[in-house]
C-alpha atoms as a PDB file:
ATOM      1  CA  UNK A   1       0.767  -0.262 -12.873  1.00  0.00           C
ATOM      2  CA  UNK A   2       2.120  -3.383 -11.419  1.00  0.00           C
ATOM      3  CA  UNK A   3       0.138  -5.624  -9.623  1.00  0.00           C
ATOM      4  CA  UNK A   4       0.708  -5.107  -5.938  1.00  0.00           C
ATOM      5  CA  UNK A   5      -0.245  -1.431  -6.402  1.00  0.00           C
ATOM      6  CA  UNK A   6      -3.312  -2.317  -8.694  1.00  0.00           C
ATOM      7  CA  UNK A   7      -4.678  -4.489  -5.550  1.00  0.00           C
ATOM      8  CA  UNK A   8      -3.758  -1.427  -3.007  1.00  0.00           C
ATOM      9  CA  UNK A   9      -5.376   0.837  -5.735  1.00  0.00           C
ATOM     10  CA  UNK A  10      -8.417  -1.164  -5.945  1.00  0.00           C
ATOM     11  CA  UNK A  11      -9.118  -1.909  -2.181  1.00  0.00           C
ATOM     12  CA  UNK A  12      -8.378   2.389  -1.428  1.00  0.00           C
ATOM     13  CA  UNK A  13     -10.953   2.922  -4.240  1.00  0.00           C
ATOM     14  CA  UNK A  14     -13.475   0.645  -2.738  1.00  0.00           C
ATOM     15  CA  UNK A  15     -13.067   1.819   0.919  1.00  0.00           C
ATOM     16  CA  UNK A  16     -13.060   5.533   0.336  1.00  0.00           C
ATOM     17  CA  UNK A  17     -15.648   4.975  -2.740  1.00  0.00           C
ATOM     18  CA  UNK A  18     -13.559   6.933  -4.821  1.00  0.00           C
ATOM     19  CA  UNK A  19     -11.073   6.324  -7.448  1.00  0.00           C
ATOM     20  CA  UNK A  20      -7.732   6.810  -5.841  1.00  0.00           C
ATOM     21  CA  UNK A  21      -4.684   6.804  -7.928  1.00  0.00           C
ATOM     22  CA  UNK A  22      -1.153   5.539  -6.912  1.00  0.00           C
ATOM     23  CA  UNK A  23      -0.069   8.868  -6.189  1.00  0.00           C
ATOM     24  CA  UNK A  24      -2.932  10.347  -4.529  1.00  0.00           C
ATOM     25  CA  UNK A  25      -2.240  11.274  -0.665  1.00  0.00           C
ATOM     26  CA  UNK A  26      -5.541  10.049   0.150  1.00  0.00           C
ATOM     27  CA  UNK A  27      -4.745  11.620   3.815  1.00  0.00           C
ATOM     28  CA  UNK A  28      -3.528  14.727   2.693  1.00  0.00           C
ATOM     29  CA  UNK A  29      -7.007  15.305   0.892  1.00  0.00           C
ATOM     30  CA  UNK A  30      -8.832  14.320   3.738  1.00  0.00           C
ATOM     31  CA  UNK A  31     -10.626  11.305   2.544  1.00  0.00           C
ATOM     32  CA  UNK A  32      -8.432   8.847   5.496  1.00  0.00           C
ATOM     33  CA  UNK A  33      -7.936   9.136   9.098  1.00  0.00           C
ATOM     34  CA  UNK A  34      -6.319   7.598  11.701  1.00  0.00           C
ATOM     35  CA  UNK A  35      -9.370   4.538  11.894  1.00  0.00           C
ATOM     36  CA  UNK A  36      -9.022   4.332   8.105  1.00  0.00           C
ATOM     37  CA  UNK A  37      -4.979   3.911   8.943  1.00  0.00           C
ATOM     38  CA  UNK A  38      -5.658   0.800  10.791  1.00  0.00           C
ATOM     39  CA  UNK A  39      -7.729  -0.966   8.608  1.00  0.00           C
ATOM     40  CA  UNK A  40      -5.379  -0.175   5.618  1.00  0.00           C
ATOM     41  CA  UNK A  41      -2.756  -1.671   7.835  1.00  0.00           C
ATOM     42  CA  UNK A  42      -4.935  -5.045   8.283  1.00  0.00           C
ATOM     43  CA  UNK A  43      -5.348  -4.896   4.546  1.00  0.00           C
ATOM     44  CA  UNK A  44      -1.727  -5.206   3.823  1.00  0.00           C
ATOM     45  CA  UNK A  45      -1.082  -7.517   6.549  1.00  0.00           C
ATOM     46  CA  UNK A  46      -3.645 -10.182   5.519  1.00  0.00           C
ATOM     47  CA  UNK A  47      -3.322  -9.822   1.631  1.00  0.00           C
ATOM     48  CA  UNK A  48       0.515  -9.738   1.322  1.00  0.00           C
ATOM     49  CA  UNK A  49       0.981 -11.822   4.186  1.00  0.00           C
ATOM     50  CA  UNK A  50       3.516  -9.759   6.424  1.00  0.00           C
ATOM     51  CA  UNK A  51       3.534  -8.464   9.924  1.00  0.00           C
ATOM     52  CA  UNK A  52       3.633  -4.195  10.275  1.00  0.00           C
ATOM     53  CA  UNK A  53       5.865  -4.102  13.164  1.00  0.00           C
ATOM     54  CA  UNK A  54       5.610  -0.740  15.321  1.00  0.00           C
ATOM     55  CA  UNK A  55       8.770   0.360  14.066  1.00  0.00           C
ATOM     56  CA  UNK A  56       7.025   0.366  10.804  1.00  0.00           C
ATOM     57  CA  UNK A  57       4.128   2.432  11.294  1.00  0.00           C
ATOM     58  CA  UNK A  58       5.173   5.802   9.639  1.00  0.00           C
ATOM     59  CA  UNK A  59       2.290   7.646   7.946  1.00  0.00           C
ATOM     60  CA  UNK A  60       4.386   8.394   5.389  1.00  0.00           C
ATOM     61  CA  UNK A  61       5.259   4.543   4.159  1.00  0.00           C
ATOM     62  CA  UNK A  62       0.811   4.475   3.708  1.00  0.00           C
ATOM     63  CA  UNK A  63      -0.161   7.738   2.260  1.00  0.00           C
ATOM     64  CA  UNK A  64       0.043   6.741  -1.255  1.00  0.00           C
ATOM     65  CA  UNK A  65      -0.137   3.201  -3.018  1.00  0.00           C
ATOM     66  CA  UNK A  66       3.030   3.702  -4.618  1.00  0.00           C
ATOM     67  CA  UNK A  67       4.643   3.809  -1.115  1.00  0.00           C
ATOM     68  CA  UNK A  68       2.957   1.080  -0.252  1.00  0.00           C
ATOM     69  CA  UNK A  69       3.649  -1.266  -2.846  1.00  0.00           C
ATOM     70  CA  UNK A  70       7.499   0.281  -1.998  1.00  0.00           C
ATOM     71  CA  UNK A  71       6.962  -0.875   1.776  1.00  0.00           C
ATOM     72  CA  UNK A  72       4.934  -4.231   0.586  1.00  0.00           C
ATOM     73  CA  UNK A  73       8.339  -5.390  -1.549  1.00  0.00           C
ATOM     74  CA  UNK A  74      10.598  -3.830   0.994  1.00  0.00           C
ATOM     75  CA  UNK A  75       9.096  -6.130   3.841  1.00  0.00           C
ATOM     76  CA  UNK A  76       8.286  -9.203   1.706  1.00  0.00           C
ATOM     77  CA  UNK A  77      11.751  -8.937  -0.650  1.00  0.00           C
ATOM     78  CA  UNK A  78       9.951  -8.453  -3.823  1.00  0.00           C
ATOM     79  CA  UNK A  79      12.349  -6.522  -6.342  1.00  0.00           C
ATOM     80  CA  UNK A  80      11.849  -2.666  -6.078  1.00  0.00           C
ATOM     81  CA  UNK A  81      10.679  -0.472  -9.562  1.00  0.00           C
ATOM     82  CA  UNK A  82      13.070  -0.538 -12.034  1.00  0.00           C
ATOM     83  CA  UNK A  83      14.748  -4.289 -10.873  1.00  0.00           C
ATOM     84  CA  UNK A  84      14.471  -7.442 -12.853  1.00  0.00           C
ATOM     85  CA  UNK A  85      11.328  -8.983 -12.359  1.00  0.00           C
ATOM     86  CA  UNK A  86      11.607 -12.902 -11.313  1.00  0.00           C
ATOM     87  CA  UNK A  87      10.278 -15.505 -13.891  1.00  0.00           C
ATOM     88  CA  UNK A  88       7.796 -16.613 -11.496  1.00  0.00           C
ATOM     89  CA  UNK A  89       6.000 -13.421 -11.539  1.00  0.00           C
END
């Protein structure tokens, strides 16, 4: 697990007081809602330090932490899975 998803893993698993994995669709199991939404949105705005523009806010892009440690290096430039990692990692 790579870094950006181990910090979305571990703040899901302390707000929901569950473990959450980077696949689990904490909404689809019924453990989110649309309050929980917002604050998750906060959460990636402050600790990534990027703006969720409107156009962003699909439910889809936040329903795992796999998608959104994809929408995290999508928004900040960060190479996607499978890319060469930077030295400065």
């Amino acid at each position: 697990m790579n870094d950006i998803t181990s910090q979305i893993t571990g703040f899901l698993s302390a707000a929901l007081r569950r473990q959450v994995e980077p696949d689990d669709d904490y909404f689809a199991q019924g453990l989110a809602d649309s309050l929980f939404a917002l604050e998750l949105v906060t959460f990636v705005e402050s600790r990534f330090a990027l703006t969720v523009e409107v156009e962003d806010l699909d439910l889809d892009s936040f329903r795992t932490a796999n998608r959104i440690t994809q929408f995290v290096r999508r928004k900040t430039g960060a190479p996607q899975s499978g890319e060469a990692h930077a030295e400065s990692d």
